[in-house]
Protein backbone atom coordinates (compact mmCIF):
# COMPACT_ATOMS: atom_id res chain seq x y z
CA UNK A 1 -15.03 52.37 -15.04
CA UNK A 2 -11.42 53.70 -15.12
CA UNK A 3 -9.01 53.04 -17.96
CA UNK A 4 -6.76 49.45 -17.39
CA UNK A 5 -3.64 49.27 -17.44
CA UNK A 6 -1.39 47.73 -20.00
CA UNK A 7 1.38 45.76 -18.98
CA UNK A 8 4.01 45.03 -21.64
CA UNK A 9 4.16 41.67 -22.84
CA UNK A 10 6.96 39.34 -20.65
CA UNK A 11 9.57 37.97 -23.09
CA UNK A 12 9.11 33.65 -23.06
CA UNK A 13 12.19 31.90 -24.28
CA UNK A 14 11.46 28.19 -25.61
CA UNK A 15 13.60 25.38 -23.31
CA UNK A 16 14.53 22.51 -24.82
CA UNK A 17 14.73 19.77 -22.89
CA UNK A 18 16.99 17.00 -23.99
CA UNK A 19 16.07 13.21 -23.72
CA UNK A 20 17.38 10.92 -21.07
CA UNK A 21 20.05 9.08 -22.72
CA UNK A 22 20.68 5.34 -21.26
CA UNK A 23 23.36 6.52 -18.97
CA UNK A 24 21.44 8.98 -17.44
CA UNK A 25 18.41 5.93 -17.17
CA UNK A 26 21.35 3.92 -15.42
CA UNK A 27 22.86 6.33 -12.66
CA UNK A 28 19.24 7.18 -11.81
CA UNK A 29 18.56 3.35 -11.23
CA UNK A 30 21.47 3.24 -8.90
CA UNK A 31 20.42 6.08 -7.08
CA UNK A 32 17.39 4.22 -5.98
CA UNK A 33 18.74 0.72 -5.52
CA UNK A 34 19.40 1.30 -1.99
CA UNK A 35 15.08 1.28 -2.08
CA UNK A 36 15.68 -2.45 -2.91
CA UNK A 37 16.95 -3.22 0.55
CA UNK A 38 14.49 -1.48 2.52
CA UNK A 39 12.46 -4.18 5.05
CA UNK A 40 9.06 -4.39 4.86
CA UNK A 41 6.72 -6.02 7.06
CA UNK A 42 3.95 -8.20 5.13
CA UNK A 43 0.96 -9.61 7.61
CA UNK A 44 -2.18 -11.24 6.23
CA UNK A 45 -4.87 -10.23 8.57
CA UNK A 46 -7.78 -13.19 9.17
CA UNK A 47 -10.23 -11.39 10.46
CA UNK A 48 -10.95 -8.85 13.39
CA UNK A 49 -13.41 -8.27 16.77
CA UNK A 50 -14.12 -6.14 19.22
CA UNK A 51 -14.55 -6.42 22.87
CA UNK A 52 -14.79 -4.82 26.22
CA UNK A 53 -11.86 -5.10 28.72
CA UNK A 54 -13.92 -7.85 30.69
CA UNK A 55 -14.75 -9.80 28.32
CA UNK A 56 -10.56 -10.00 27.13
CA UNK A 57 -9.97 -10.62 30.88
CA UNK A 58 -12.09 -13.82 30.49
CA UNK A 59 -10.66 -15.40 28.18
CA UNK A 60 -9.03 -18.30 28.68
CA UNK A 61 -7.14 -21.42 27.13
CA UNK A 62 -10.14 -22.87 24.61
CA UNK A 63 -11.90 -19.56 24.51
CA UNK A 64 -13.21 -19.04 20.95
CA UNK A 65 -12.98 -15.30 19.60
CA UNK A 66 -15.80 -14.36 16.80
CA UNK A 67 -14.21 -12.57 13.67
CA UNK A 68 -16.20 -9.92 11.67
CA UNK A 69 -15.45 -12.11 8.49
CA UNK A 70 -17.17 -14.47 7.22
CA UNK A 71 -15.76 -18.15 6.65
CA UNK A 72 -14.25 -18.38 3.00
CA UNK A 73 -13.58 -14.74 2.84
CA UNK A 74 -10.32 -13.49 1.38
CA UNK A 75 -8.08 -12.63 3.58
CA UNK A 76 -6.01 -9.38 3.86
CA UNK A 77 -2.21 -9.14 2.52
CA UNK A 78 -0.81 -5.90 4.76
CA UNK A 79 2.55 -4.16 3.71
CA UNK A 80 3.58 -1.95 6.82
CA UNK A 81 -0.14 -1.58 8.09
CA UNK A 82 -1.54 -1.08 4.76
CA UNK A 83 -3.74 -3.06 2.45
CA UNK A 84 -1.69 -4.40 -0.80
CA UNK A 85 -3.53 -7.30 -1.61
CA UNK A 86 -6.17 -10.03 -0.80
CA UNK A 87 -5.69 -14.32 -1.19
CA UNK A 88 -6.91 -17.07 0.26
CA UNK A 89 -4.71 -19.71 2.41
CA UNK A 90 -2.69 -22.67 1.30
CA UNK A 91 -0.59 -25.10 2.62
CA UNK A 92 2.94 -25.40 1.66
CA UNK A 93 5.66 -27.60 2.97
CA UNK A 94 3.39 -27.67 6.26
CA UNK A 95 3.40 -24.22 6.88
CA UNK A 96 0.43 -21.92 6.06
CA UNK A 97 0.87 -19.23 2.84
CA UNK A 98 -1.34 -17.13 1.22
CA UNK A 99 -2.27 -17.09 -2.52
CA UNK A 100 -3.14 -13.58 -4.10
CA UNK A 101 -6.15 -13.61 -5.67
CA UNK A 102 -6.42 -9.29 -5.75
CA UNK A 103 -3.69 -7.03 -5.64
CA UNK A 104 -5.03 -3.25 -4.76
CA UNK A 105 -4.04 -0.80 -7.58
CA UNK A 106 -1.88 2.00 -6.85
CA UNK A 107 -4.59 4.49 -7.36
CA UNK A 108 -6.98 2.16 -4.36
CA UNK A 109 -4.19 2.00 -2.28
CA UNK A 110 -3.20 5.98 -2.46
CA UNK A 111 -7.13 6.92 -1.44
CA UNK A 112 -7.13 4.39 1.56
CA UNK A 113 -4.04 6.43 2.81
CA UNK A 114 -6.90 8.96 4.57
């Protein structure tokens, strides 16, 4: 084996790094307040099916449509196409809502992003 060569040792200055001091906490907030305005479409999703083109063409008023759920099931809370959270329905004011029962954590909701 041949001989190796030694390189001289880089100099490595220490950085201090000085702690975020409330104003800088505050002009960061504002930077991202414009995030607050942002629209976001929610959907709750009841179920889903599949079916062939003829079957869809023969469907008519009173048809009924089979879900993959099952009755009871939580339903799906979507943020711009993508699961957030899961709830069950409720009536308010005579119009249908949702009440969370399971929000996704951020970690579940980053590996369903495949």
């Amino acid at each position: 084996m041949g001989e190796q060569e030694t390189q001289p040792n880089p100099e490595i200055d220490q950085h201090e790094f000085n702690d975020l001091q409330d104003e800088n906490q505050q002009s960061v907030s504002r930077e991202i307040d414009f995030l607050l305005d942002i629209p976001i479409e929610i959907s709750v999703q009841l179920g889903a099916s599949k079916m062939l083109i003829k079957e869809l063409l023969q469907l008519g008023q009173g048809s009924v449509i089979e879900l993959e759920k099952l009755a009871g099931e939580p339903m799906e809370i979507m943020a711009n196409h993508r699961l957030i959270a899961r709830g069950e329905v409720v009536v308010v004011n005579e119009k249908f809502g949702v009440r969370l029962t399971d929000i996704i954590s951020p970690t579940e909701r980053l590996s369903n992003l495949k």
